[in-house]
C-alpha atoms as a PDB file:
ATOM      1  CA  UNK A   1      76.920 107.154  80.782  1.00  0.00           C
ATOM      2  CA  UNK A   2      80.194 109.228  79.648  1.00  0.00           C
ATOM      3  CA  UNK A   3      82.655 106.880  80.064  1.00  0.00           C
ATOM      4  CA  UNK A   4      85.592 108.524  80.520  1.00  0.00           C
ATOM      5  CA  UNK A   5      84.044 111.128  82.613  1.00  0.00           C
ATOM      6  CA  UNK A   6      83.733 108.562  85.149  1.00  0.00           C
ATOM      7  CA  UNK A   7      86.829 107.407  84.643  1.00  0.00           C
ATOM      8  CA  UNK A   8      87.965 110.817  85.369  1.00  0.00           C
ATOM      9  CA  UNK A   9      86.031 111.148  88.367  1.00  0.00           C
ATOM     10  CA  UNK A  10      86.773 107.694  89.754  1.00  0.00           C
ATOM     11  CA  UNK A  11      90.892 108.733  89.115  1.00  0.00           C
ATOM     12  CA  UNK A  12      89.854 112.185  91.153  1.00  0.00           C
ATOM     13  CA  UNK A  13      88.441 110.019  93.832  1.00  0.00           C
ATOM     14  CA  UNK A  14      91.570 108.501  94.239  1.00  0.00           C
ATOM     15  CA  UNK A  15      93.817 111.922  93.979  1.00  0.00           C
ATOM     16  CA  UNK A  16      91.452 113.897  97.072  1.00  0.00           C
ATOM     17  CA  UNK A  17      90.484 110.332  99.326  1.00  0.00           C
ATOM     18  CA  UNK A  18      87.152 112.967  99.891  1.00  0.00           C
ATOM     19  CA  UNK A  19      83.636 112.660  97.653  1.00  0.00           C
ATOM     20  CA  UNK A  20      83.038 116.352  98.480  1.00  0.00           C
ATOM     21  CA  UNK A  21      86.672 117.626  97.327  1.00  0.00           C
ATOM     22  CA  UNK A  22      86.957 115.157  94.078  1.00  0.00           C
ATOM     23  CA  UNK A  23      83.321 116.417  92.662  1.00  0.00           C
ATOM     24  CA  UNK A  24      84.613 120.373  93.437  1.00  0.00           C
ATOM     25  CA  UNK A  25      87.618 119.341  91.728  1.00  0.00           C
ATOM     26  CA  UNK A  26      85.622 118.494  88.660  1.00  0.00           C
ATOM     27  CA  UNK A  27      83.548 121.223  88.670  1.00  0.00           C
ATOM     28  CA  UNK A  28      79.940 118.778  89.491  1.00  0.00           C
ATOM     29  CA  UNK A  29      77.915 118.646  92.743  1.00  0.00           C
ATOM     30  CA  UNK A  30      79.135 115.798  95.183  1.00  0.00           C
ATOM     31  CA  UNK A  31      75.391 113.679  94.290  1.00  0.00           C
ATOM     32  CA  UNK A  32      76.651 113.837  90.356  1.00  0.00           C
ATOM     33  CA  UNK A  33      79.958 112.192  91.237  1.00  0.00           C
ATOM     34  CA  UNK A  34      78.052 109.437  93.306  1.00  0.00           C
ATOM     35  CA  UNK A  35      75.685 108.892  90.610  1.00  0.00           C
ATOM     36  CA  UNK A  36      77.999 108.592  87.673  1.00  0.00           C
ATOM     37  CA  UNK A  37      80.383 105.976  90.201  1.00  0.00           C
ATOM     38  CA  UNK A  38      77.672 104.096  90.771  1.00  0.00           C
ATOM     39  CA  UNK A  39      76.746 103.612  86.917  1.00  0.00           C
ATOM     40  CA  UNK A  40      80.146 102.729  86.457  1.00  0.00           C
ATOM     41  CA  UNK A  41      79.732  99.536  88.907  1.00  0.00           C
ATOM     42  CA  UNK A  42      76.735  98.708  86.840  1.00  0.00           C
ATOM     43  CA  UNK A  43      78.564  99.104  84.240  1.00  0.00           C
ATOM     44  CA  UNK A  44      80.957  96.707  85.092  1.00  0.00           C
ATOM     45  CA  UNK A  45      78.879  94.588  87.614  1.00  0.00           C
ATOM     46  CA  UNK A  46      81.252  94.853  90.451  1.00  0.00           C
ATOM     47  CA  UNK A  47      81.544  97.287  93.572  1.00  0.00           C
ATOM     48  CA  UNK A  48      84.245  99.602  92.943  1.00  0.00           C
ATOM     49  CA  UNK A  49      84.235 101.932  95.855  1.00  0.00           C
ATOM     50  CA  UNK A  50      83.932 101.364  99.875  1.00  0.00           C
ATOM     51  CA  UNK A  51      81.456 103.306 100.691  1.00  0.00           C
ATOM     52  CA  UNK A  52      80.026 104.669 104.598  1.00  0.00           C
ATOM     53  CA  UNK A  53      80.191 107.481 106.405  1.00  0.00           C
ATOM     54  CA  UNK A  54      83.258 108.773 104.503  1.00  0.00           C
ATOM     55  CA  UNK A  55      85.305 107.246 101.723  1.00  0.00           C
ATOM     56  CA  UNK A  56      86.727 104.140 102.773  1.00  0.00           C
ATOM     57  CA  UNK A  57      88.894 103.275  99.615  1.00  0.00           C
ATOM     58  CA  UNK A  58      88.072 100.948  96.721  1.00  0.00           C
ATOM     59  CA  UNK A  59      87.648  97.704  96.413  1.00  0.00           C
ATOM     60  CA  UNK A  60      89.625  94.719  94.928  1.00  0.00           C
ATOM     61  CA  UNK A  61      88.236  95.292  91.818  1.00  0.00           C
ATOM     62  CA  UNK A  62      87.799  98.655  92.124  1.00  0.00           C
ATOM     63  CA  UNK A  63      91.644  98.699  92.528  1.00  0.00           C
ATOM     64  CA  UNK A  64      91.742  97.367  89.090  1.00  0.00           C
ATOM     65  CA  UNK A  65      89.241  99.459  87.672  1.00  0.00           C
ATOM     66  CA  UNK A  66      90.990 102.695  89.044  1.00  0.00           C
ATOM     67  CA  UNK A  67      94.667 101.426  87.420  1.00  0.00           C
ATOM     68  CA  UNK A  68      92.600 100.913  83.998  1.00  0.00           C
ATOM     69  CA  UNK A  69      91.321 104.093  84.367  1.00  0.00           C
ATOM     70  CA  UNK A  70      94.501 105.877  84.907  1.00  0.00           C
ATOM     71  CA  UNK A  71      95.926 104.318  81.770  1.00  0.00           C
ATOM     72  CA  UNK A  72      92.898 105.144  79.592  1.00  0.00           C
ATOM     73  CA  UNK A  73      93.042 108.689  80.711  1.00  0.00           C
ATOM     74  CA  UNK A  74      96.659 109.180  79.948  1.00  0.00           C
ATOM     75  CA  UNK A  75      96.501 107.642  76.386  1.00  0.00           C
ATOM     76  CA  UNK A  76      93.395 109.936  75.835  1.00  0.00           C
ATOM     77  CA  UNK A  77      95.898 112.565  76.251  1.00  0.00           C
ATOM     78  CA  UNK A  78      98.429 111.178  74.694  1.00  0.00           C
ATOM     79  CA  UNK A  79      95.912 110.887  71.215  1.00  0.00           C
ATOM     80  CA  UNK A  80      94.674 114.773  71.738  1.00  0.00           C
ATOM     81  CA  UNK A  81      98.237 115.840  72.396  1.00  0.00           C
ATOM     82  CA  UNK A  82      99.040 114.425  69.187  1.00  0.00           C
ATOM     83  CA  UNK A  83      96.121 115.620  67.373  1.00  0.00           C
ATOM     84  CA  UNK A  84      96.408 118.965  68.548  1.00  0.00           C
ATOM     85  CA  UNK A  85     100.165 119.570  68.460  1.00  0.00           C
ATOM     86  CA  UNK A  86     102.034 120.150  65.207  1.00  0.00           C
ATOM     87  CA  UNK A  87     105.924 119.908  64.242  1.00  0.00           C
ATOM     88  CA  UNK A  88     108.069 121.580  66.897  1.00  0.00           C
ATOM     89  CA  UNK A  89     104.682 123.009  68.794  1.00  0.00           C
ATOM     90  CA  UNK A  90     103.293 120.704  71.505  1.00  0.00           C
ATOM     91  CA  UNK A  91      99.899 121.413  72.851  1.00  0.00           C
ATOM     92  CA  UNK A  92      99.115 120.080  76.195  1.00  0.00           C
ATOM     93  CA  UNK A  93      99.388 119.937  79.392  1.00  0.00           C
ATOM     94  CA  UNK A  94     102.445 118.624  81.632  1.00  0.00           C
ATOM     95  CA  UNK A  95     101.684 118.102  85.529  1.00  0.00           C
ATOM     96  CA  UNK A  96     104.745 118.271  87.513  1.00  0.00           C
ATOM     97  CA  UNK A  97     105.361 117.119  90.955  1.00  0.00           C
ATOM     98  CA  UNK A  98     108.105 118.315  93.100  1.00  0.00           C
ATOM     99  CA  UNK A  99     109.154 117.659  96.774  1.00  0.00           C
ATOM    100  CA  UNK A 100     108.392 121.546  98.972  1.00  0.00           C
ATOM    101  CA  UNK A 101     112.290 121.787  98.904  1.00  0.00           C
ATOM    102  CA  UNK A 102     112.602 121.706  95.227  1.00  0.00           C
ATOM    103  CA  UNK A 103     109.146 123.469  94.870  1.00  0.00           C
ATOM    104  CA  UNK A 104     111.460 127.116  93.692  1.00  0.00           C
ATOM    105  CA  UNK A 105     113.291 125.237  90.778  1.00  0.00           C
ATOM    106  CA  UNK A 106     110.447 123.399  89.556  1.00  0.00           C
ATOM    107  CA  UNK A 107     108.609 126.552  89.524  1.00  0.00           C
ATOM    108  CA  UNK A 108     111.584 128.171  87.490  1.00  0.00           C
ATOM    109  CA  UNK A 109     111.378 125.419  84.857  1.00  0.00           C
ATOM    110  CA  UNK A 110     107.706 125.394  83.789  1.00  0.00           C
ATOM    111  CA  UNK A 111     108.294 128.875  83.635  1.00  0.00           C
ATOM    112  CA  UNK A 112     111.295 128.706  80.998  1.00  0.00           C
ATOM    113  CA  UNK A 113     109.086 125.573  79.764  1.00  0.00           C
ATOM    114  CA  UNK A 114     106.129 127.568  78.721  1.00  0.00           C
ATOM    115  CA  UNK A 115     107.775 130.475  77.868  1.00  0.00           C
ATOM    116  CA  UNK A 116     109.721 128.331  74.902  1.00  0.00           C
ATOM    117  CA  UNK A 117     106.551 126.486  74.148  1.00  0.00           C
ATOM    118  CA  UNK A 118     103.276 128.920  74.692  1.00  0.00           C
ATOM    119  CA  UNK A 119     101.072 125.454  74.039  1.00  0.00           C
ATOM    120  CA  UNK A 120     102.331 123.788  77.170  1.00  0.00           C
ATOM    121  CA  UNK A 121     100.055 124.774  80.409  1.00  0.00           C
ATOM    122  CA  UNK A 122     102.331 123.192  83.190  1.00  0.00           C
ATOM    123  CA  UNK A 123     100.943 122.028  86.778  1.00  0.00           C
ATOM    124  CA  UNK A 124     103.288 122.548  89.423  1.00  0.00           C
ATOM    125  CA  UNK A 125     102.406 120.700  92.573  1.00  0.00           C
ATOM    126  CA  UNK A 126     104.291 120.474  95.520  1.00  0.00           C
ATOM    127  CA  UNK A 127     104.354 116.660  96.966  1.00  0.00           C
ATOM    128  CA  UNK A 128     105.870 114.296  99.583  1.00  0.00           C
ATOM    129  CA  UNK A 129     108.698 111.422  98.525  1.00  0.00           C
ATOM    130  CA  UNK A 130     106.460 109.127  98.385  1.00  0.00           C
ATOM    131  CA  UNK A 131     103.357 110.521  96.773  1.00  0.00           C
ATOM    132  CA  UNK A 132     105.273 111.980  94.105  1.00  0.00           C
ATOM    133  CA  UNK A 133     106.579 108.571  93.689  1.00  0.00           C
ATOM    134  CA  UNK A 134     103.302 107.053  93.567  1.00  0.00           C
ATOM    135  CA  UNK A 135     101.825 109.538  91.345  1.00  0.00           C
ATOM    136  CA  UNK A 136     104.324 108.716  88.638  1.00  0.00           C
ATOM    137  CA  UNK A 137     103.888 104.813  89.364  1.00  0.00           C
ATOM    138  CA  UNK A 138      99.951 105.455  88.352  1.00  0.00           C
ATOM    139  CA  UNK A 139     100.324 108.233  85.812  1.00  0.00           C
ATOM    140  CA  UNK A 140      98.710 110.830  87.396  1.00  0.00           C
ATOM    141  CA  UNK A 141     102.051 112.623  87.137  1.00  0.00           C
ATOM    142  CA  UNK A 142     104.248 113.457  84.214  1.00  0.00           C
ATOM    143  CA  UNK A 143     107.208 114.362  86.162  1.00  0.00           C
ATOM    144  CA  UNK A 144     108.773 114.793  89.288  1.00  0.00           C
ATOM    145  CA  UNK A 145     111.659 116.648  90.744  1.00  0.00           C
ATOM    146  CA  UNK A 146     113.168 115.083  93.729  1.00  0.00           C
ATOM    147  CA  UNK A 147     115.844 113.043  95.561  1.00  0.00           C
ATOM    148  CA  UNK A 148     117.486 110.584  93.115  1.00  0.00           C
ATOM    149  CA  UNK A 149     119.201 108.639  96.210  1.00  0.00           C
ATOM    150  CA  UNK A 150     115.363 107.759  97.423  1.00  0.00           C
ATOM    151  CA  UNK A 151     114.331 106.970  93.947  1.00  0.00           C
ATOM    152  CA  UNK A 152     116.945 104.292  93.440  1.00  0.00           C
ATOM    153  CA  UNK A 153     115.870 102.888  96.898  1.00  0.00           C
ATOM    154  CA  UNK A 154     112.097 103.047  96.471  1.00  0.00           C
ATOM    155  CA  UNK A 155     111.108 103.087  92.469  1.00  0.00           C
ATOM    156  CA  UNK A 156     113.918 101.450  90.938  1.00  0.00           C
ATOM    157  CA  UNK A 157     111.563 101.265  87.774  1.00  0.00           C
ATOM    158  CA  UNK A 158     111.431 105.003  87.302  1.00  0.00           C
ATOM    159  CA  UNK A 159     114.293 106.871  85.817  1.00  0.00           C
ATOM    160  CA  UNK A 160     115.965 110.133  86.280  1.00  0.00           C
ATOM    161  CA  UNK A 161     117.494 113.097  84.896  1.00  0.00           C
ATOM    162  CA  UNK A 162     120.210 114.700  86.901  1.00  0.00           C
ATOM    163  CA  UNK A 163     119.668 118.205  87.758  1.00  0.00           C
ATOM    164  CA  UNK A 164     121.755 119.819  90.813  1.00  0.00           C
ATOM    165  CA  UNK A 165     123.091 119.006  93.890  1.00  0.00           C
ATOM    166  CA  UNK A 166     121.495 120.695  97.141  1.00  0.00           C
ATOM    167  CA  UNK A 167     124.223 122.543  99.794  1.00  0.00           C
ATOM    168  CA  UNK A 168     123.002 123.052 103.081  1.00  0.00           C
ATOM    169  CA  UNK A 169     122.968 126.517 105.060  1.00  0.00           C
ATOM    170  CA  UNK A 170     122.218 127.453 108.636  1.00  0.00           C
ATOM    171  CA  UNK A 171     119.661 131.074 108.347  1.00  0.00           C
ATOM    172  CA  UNK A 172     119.561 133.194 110.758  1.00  0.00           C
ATOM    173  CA  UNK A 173     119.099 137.131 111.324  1.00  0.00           C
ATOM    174  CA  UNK A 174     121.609 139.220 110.055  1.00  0.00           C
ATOM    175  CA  UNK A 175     123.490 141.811 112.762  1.00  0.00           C
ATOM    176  CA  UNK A 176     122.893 144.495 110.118  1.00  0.00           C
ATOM    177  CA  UNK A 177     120.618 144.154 107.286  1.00  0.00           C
ATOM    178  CA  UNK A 178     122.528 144.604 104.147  1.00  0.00           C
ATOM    179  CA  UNK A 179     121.605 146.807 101.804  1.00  0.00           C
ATOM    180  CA  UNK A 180     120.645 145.104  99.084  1.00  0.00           C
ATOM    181  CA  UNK A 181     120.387 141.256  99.669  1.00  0.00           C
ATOM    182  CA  UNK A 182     120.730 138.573 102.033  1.00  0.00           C
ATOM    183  CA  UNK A 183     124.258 137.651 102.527  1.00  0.00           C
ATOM    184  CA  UNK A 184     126.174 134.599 102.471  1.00  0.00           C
ATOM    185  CA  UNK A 185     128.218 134.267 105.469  1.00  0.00           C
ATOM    186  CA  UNK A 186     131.174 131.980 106.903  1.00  0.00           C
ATOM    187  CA  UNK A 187     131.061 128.257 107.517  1.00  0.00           C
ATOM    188  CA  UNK A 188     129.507 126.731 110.579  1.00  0.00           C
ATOM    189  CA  UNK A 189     129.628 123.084 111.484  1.00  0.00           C
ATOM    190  CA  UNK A 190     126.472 121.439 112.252  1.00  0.00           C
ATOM    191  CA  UNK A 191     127.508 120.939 115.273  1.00  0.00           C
ATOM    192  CA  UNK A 192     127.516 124.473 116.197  1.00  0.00           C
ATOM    193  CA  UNK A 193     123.777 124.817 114.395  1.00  0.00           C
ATOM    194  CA  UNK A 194     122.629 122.300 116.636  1.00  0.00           C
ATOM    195  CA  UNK A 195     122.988 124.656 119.702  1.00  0.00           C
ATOM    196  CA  UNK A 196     120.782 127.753 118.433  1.00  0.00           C
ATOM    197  CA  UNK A 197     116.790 127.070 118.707  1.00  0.00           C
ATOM    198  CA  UNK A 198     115.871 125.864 115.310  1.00  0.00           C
ATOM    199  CA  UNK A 199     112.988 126.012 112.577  1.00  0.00           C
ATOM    200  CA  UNK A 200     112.951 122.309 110.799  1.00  0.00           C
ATOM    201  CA  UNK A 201     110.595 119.921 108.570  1.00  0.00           C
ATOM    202  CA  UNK A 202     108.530 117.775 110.389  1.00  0.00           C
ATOM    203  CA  UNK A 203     109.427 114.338 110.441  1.00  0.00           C
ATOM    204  CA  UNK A 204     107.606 112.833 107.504  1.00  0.00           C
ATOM    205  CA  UNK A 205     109.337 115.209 105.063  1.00  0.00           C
ATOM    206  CA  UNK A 206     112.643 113.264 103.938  1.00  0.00           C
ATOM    207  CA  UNK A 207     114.751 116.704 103.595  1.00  0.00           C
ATOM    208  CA  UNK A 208     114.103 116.257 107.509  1.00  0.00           C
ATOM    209  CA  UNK A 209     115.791 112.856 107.464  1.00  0.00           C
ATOM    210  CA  UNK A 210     118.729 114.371 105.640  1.00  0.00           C
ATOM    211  CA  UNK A 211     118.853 117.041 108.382  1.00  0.00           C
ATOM    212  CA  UNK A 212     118.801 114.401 111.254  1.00  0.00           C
ATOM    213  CA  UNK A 213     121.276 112.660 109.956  1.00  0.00           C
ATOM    214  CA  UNK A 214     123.776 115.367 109.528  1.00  0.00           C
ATOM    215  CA  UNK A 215     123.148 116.825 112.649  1.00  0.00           C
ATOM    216  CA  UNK A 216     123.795 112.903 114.212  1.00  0.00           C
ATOM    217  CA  UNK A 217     127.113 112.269 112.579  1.00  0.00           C
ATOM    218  CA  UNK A 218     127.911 115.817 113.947  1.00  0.00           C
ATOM    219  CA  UNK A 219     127.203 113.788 117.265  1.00  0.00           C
ATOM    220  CA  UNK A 220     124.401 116.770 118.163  1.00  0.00           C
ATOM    221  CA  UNK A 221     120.802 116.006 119.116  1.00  0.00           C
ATOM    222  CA  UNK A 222     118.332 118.543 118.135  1.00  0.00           C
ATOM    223  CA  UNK A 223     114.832 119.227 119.275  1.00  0.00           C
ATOM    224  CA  UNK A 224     113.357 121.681 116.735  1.00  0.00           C
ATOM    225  CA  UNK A 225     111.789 124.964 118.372  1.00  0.00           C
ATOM    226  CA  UNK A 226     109.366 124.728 115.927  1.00  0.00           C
ATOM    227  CA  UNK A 227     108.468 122.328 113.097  1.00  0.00           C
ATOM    228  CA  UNK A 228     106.372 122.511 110.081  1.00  0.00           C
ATOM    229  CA  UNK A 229     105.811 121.350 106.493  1.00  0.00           C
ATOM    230  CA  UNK A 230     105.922 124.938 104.655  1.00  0.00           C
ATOM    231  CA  UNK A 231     108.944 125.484 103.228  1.00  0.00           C
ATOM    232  CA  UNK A 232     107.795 129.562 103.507  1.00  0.00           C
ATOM    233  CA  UNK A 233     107.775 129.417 107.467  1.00  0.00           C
ATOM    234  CA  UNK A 234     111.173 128.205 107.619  1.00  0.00           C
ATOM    235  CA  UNK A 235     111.880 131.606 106.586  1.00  0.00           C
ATOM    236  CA  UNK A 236     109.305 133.608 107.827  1.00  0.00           C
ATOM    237  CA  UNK A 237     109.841 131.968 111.194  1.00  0.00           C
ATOM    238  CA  UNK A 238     113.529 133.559 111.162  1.00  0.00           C
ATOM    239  CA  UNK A 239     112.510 136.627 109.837  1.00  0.00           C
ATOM    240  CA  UNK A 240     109.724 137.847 112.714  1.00  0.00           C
ATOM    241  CA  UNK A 241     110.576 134.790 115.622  1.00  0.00           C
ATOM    242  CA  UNK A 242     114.144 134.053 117.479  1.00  0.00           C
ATOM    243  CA  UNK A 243     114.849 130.767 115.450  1.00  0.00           C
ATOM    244  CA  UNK A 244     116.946 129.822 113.179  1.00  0.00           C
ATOM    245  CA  UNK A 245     116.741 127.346 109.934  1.00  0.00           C
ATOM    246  CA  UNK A 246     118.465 124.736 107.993  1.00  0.00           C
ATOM    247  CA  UNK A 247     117.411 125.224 104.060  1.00  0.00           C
ATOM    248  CA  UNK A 248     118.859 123.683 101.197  1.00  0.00           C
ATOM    249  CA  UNK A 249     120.370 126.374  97.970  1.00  0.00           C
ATOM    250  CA  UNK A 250     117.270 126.161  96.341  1.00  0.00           C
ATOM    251  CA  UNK A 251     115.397 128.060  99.072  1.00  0.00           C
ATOM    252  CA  UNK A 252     118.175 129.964  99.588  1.00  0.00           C
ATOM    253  CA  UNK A 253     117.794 131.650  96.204  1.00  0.00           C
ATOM    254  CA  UNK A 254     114.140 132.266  96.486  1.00  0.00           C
ATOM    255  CA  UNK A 255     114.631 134.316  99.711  1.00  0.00           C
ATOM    256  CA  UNK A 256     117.153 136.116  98.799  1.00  0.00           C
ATOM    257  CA  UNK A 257     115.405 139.234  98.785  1.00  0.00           C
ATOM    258  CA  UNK A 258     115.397 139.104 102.422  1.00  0.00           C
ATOM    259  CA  UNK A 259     118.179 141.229 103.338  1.00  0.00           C
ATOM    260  CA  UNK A 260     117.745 140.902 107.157  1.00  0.00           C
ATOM    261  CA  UNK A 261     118.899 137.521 106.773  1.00  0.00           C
ATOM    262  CA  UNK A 262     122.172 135.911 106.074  1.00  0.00           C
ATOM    263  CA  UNK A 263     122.859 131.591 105.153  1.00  0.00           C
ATOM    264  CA  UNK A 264     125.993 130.203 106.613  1.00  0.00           C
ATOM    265  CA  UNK A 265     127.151 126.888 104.487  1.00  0.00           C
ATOM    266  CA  UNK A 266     127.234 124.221 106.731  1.00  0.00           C
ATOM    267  CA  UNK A 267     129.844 121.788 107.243  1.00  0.00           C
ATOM    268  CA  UNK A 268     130.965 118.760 109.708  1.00  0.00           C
ATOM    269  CA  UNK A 269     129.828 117.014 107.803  1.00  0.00           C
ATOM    270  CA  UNK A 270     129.632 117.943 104.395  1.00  0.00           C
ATOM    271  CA  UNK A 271     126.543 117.260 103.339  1.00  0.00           C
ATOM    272  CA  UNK A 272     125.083 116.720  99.125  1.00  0.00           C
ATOM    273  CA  UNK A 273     122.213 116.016  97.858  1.00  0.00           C
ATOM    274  CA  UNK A 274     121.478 115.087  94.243  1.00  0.00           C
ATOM    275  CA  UNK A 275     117.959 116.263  92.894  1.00  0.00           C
ATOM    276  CA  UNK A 276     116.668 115.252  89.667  1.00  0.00           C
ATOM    277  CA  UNK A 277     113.537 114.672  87.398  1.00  0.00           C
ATOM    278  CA  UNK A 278     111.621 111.552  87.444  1.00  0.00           C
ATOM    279  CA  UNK A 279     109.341 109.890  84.878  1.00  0.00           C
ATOM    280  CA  UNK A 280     108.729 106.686  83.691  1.00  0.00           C
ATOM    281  CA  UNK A 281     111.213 104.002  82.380  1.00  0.00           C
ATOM    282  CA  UNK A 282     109.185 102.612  79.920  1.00  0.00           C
ATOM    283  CA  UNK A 283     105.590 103.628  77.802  1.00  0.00           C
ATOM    284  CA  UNK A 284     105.026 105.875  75.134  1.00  0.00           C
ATOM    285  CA  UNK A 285     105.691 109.527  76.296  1.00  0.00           C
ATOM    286  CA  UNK A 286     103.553 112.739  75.393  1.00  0.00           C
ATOM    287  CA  UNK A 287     104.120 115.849  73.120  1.00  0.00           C
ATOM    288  CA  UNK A 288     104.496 117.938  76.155  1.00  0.00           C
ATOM    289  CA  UNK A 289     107.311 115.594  78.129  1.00  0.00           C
ATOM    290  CA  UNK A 290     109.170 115.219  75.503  1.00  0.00           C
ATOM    291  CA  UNK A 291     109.573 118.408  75.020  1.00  0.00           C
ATOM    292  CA  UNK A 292     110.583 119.181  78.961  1.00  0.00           C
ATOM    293  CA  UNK A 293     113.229 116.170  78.623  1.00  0.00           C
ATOM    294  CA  UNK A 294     114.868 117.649  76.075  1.00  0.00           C
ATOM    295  CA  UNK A 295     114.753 121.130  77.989  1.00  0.00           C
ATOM    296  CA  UNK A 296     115.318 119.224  81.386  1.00  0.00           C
ATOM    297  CA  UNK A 297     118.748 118.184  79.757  1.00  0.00           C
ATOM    298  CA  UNK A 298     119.744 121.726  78.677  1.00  0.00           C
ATOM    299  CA  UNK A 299     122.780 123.335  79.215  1.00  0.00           C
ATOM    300  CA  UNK A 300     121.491 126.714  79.340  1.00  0.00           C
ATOM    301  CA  UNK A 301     118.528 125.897  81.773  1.00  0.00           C
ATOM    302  CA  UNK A 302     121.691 123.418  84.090  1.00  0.00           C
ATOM    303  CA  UNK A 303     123.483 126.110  84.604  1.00  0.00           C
ATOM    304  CA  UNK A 304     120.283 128.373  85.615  1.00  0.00           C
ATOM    305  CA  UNK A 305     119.624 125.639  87.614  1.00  0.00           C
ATOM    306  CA  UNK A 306     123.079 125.543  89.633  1.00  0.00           C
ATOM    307  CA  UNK A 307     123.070 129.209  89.816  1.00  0.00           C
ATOM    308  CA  UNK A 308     120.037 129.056  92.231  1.00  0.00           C
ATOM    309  CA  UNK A 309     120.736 125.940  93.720  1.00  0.00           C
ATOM    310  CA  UNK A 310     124.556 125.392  94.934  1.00  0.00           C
ATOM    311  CA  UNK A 311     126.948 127.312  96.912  1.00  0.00           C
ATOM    312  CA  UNK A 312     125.423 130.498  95.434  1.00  0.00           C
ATOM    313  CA  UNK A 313     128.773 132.592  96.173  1.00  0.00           C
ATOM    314  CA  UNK A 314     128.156 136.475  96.141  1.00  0.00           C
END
C-alpha cells in the first residue's frame, strides 16, 4: 500500500463528500479509491469511512485519521517545496480560497503572484465563509481572501492581512450606453434601491447578510426578483433581464467593460466592508506562502488592489 496516496485520497474524500468525484479528482477509477481506503483501515485496524448507499462521512476514528492525514500531506509539501525551491525562487504550489465576491481580486493576485515567481502554480477557488474557513482550519487551504469582521467572530485562531475595503453600488442599465465603459453614476440611498426589482445572493452567501442588513437599517424590505450564487448573473441578469443589482467594487471593476451599464454608490447607510487574507496563526509556513505574504503586504500590489476595489471614481 502507498501510504500517502491513501492519505491523499482519504483527504479528497473529504474535499468532494462523493466516492465517484474524489477518485476523478485523482485521476483513478472509483473501485481503486475503495480499495486503497479499505487497506488503509487494515492498516490501521479501525473503520475509517461510513459507508452505504452513498458516502455517509467518517467515523470517530476516521475523523482522526483524516486530520493526521491532512497534516502529513501538508508537511510532505512543505519538505518538496523546500527541496525543490532555491534562494529567492519558490517552487510549489499555493491553493487559494476566496469568497465569489472577492473571486476578481484573488484572481488578480495569483496572477501578479506567478508572474513575479514563474515556480508558483496558484489554485484559485471560489468558496463560502465558512468552507473557506474550514479549509484553512484543516490545511487543505493556504490562503483565503475574505471578510475579516466574520473571521474575528468565527476563527479567532486564524490571522489576517488587511487588503481593501468593499463600497457598495446599485447596477442597473444605463439610458445611453457610453462609449467606452460603464459609468459611475450619482448616489442613491438604499432605500431608494430597495424599490426597483433586484438581482441578489442567496441567503447562505454572507455578502447577502451584509446586503440585508443595509437595506433593514434603511427601514426597506426587499424580496429579490431573482437570487443566485454566481457572482456573473448578477450582472448578466442586468444586462439582458429588467433587474437591477447590488455588487461590491470588486465586481464593479471586473464588469467594467460593460458599457450598457452604470453603478450608483450607495448610501443611507454607508456601508464598508474590510476584506483580507487569511492563513494560519501558528505552524511552519511553505516556500510558496511566504512568498504571497510578503507580496500580499505590498504597496504596489495595495494600491492595485484599491484601484479595483473602492469608490473607483472615473
Amino acid at each position: 500500500m502507498n501510504l500517502l496516496a491513501s492519505l491523499r485520497y482519504l483527504s479528497a474524500l473529504d474535499e468532494y463528500k462523493h466516492f465517484g468525484r474524489a477518485a476523478q479528482a485523482c485521476h483513478i477509477t472509483q473501485p481503486a479509491l475503495s480499495n486503497a481506503l479499505r487497506a488503509l483501515e487494515e492498516e490501521f485496524g479501525t473503520a475509517i469511512v461510513k459507508r452505504g448507499r452513498a458516502f455517509g462521512g467518517f467515523t470517530a476514528e476516521g475523523e482522526r485519521v483524516l486530520a493526521s492525514a491532512q497534516r502529513m500531506l501538508h508537511e510532505r509539501e512543505l519538505l518538496q517545496q523546500d527541496l525543490n525551491s532555491g534562494a529567492g525562487k519558490p517552487q510549489g504550489t499555493l491553493t487559494l480560497g476566496a469568497v465569489p465576491t472577492a473571486v476578481p481580486v484573488a484572481a488578480r493576485f495569483a496572477a501578479m503572484l506567478q508572474s513575479r515567481y514563474p515556480g508558483i502554480l496558484p489554485v484559485v477557488r471560489s468558496m463560502s465563509s465558512a468552507a473557506l474557513e474550514l479549509g484553512l482550519e484543516n490545511l487543505s487551504l493556504d490562503m483565503g481572501l475574505g471578510y475579516t469582521d466574520r473571521l474575528a467572530r468565527h476563527s479567532p485562531r486564524l490571522r489576517h492581512v488587511p487588503q481593501y475595503t468593499e463600497h457598495y453600488f446599485l447596477v442597473r442599465k444605463a439610458g445611453q450606453a457610453h462609449s467606452e465603459q460603464m459609468q459611475i453614476g450619482p448616489k442613491i440611498t438604499w432605500a431608494e434601491a430597495a424599490r426597483v426589482p433586484l438581482c441578489l445572493l442567496t441567503r447562505e452567501m454572507y455578502n447577502r447578510s451584509i446586503v440585508d442588513a443595509a437595506f433593514l437599517a434603511a427601514g426597506a424590505s426587499v424580496k429579490p426578483a431573482i437570487e443566485t450564487n454566481s457572482i456573473l448573473t448578477l450582472a448578466l441578469s442586468v444586462l439582458v433581464g429588467e433587474v437591477c443589482s447590488v455588487l461590491p467594487g470588486a465586481l464593479i471593476g471586473a464588469v467594467r467593460g460593460y458599457r450598457e451599464l452604470e453603478a450608483l454608490p450607495l448610501v443611507s447607510p454607508e456601508v464598508r466592508t474590510d476584506i483580507g487574507f487569511m492563513v494560519q496563526g501558528a505552524g511552519r509556513t511553505s516556500r510558496t506562502l511566504d512568498a504571497a505574504m510578503t507580496m500580499a503586504q505590498d504597496a504596489a500590489w495595495l494600491r492595485h488592489a484599491a484601484a479595483h476595489t473602492g469608490l473607483l471614481a472615473v
